[in-house]
N, C-alpha and C. Protein backbone atom coordinates (compact mmCIF):
# COMPACT_ATOMS: atom_id res chain seq x y z
N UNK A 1 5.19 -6.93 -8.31
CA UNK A 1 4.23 -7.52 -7.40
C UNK A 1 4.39 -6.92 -6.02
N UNK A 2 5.78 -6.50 -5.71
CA UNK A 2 6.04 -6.04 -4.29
C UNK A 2 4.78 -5.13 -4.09
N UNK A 3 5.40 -4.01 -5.16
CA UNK A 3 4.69 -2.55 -4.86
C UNK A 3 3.18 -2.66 -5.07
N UNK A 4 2.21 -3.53 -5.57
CA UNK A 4 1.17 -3.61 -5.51
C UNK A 4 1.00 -3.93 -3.94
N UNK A 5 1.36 -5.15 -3.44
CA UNK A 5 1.86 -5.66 -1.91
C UNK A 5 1.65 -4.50 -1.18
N UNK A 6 2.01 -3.28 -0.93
CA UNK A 6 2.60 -2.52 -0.21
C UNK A 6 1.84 -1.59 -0.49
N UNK A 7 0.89 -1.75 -1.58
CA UNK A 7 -0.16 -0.25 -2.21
C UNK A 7 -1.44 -0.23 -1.17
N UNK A 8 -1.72 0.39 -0.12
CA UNK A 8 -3.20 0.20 0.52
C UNK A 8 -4.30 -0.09 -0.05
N UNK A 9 -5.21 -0.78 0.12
CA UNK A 9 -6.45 -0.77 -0.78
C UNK A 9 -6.87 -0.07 -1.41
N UNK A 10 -7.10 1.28 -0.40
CA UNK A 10 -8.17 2.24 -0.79
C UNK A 10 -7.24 3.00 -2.28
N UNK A 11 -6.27 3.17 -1.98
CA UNK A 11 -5.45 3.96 -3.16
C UNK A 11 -5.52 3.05 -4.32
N UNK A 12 -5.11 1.88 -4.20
CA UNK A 12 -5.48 0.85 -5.47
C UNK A 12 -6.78 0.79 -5.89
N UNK A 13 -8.01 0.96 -5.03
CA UNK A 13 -9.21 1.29 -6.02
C UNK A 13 -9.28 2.66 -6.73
N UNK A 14 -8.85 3.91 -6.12
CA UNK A 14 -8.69 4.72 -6.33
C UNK A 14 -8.12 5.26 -7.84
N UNK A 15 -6.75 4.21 -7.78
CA UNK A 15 -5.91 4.12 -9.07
C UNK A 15 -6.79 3.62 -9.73
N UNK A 16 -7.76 2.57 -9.64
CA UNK A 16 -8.61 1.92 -11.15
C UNK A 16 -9.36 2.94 -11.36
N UNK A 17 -10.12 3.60 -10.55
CA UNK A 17 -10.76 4.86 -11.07
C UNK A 17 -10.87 6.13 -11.51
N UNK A 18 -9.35 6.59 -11.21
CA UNK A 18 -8.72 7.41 -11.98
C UNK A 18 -7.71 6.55 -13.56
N UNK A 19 -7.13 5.51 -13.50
CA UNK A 19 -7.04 4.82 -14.69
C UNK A 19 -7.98 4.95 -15.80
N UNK A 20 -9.02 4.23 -15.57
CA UNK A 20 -9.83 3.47 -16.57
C UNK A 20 -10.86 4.85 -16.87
N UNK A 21 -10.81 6.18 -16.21
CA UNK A 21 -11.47 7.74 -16.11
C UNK A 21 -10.70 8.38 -17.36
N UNK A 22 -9.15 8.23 -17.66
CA UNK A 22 -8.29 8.68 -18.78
C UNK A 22 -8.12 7.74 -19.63
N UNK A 23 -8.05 6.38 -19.66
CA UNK A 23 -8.65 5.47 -20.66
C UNK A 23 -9.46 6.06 -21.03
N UNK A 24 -11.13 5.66 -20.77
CA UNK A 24 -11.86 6.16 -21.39
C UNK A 24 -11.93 7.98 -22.04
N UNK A 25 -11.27 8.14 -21.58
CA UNK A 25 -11.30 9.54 -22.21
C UNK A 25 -10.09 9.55 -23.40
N UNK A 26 -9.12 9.16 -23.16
CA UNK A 26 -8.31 9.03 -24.55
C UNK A 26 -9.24 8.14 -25.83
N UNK A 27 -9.99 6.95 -25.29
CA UNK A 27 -10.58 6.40 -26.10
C UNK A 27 -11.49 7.26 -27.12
N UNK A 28 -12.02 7.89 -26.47
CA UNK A 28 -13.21 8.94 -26.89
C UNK A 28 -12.54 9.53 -27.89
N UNK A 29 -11.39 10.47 -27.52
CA UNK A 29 -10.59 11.14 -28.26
C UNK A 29 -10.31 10.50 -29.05
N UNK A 30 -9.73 9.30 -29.46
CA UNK A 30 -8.82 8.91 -30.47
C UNK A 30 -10.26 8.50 -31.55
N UNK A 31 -11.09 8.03 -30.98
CA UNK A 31 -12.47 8.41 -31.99
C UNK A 31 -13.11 9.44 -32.57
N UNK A 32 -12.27 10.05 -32.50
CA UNK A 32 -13.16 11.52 -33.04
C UNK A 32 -13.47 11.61 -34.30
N UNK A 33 -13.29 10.58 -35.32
CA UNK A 33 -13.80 10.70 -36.33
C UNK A 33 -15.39 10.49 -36.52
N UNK A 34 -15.46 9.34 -35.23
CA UNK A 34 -17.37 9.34 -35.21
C UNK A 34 -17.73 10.21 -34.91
N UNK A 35 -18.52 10.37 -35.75
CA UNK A 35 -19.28 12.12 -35.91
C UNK A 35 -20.15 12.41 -34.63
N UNK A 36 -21.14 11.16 -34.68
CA UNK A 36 -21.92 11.34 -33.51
C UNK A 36 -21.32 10.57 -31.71
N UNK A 37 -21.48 11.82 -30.82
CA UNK A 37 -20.43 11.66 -30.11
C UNK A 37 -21.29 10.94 -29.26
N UNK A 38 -22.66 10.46 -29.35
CA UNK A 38 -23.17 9.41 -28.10
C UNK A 38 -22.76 8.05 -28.50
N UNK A 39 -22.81 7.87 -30.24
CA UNK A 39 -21.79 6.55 -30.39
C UNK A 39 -20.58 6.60 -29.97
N UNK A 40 -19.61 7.18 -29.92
CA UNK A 40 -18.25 7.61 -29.88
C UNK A 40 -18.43 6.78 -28.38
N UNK A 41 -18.81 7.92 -27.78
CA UNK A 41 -18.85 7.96 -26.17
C UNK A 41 -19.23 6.41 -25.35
N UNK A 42 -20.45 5.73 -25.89
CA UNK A 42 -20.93 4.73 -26.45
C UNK A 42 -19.66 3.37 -26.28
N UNK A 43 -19.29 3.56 -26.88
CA UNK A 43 -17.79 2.79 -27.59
C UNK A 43 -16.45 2.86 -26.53
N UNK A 44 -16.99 3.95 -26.63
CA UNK A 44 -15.21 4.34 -25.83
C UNK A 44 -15.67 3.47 -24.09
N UNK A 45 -16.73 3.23 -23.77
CA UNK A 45 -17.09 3.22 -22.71
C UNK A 45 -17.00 1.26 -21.99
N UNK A 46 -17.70 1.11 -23.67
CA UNK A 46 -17.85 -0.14 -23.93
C UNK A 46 -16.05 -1.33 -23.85
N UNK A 47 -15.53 -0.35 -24.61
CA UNK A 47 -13.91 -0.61 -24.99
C UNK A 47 -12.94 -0.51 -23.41
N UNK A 48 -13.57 0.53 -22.42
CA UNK A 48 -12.66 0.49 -20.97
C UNK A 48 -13.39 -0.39 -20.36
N UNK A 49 -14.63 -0.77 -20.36
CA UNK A 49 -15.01 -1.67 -19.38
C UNK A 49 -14.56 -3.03 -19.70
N UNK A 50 -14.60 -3.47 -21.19
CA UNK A 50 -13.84 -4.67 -21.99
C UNK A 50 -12.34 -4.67 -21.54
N UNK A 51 -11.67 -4.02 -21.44
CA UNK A 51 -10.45 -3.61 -21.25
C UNK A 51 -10.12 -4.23 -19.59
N UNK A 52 -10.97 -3.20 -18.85
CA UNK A 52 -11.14 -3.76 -17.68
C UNK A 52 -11.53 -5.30 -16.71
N UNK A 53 -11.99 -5.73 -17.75
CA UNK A 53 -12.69 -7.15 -17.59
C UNK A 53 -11.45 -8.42 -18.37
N UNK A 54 -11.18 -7.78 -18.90
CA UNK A 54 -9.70 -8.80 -19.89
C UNK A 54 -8.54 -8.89 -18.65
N UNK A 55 -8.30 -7.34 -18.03
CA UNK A 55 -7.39 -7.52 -17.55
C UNK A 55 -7.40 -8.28 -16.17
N UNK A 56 -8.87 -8.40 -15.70
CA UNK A 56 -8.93 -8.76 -14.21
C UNK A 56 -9.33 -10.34 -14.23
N UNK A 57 -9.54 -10.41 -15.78
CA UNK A 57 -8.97 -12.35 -16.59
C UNK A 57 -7.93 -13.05 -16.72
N UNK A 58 -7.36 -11.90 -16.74
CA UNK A 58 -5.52 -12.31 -16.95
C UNK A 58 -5.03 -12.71 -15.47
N UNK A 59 -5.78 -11.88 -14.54
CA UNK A 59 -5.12 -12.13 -13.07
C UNK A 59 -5.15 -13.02 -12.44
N UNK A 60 -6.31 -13.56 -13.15
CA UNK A 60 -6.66 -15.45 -12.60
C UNK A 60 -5.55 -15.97 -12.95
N UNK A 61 -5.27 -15.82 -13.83
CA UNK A 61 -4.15 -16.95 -14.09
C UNK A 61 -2.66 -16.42 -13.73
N UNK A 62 -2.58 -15.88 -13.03
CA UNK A 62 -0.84 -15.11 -12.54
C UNK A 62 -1.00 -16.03 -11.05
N UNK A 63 -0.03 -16.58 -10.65
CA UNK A 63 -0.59 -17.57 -9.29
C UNK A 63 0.11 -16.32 -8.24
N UNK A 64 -1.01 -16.23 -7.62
CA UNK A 64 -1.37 -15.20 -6.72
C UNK A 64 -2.13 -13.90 -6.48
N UNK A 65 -2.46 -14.27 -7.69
CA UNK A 65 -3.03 -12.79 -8.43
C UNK A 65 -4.77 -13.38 -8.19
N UNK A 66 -5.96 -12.80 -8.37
CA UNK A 66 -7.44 -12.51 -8.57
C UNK A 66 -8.00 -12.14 -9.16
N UNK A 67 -8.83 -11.99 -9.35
CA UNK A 67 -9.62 -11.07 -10.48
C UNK A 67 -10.74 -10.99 -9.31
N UNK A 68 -11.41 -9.49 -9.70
CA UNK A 68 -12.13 -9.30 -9.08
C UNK A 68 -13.56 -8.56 -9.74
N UNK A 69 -14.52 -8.81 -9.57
CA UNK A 69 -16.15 -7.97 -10.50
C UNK A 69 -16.01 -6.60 -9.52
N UNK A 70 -15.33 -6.72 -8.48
CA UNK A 70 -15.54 -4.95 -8.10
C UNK A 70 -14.59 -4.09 -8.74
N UNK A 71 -13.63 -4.89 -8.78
CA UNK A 71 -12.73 -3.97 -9.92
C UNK A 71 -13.06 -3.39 -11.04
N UNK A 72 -14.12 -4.45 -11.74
CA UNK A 72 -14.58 -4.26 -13.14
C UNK A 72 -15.64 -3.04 -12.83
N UNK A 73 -16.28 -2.67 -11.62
CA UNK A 73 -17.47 -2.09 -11.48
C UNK A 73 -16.47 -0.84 -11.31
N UNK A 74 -16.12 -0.85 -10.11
CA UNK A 74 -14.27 0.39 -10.16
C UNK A 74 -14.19 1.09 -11.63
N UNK A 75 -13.58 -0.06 -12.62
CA UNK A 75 -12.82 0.43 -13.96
C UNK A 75 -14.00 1.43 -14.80
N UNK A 76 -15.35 0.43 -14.20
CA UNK A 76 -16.69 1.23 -15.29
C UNK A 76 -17.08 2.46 -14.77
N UNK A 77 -17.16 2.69 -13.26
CA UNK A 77 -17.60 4.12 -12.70
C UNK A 77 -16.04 5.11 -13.34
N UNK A 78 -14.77 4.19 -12.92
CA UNK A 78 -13.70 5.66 -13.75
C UNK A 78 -14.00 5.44 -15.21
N UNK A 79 -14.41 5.20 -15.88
CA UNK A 79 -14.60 5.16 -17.63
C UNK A 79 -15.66 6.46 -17.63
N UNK A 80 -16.52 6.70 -17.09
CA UNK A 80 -18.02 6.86 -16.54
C UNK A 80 -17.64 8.33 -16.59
N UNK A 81 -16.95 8.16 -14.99
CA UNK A 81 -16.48 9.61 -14.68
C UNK A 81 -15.49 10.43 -16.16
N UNK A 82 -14.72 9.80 -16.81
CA UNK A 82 -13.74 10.31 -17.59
C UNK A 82 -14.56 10.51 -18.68
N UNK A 83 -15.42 10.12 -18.82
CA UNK A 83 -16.39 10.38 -20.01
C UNK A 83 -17.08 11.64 -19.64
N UNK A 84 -17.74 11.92 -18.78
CA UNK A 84 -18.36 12.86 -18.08
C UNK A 84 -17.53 13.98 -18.11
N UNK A 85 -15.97 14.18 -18.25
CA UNK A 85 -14.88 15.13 -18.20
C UNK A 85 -14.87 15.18 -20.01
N UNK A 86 -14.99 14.19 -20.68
CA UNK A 86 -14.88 14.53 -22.27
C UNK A 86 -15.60 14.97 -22.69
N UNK A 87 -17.74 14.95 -22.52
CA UNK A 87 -17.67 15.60 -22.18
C UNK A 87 -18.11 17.44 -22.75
N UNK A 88 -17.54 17.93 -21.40
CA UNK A 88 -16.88 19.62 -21.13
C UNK A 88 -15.75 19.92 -22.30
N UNK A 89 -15.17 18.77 -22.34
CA UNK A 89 -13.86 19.15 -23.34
C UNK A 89 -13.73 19.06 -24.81
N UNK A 90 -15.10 18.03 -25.22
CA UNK A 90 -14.67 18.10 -26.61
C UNK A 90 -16.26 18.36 -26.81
């Protein structure tokens, strides 16, 4: 909890959007059996923003902790972006 404390804002949004950018892109990847990659992509996208939204549920209930919908919007533009990098790559 300290080091969150002590993390500046801007870098902590920063971190959700580079996070939830390689989430979603491992997600993608580990799907590669769906053939068609706009479902894949689809999914994988669906699965970081879910991901993202669970976890900023959990924070309500840590006493001191928040949850926040900009976070969730944060986690979906890095899913977004990391998808956009998968992509070039696969």
């Amino acid at each position: 909890m300290w080091l969150a404390a002590k993390t500046p804002t801007l870098v902590q949004k920063v971190l959700h959007v580079c996070f939830y950018g390689v989430l979603a892109l491992l997600f993608a990847w580990s799907l590669e059996s769906i053939e068609t990659r706009a479902y894949r992509f689809l999914i994988s996208l669906l699965m970081a923003v879910a991901f993202g939204a669970l976890m900023e549920w959990c924070q309500t209930k840590v006493p001191g902790r928040f949850g926040s919908a900009y976070d969730v919007a944060l986690d979906a533009v890095g899913a977004i972006l990391g998808l956009t990098v998968a992509v070039v790559l696969f």
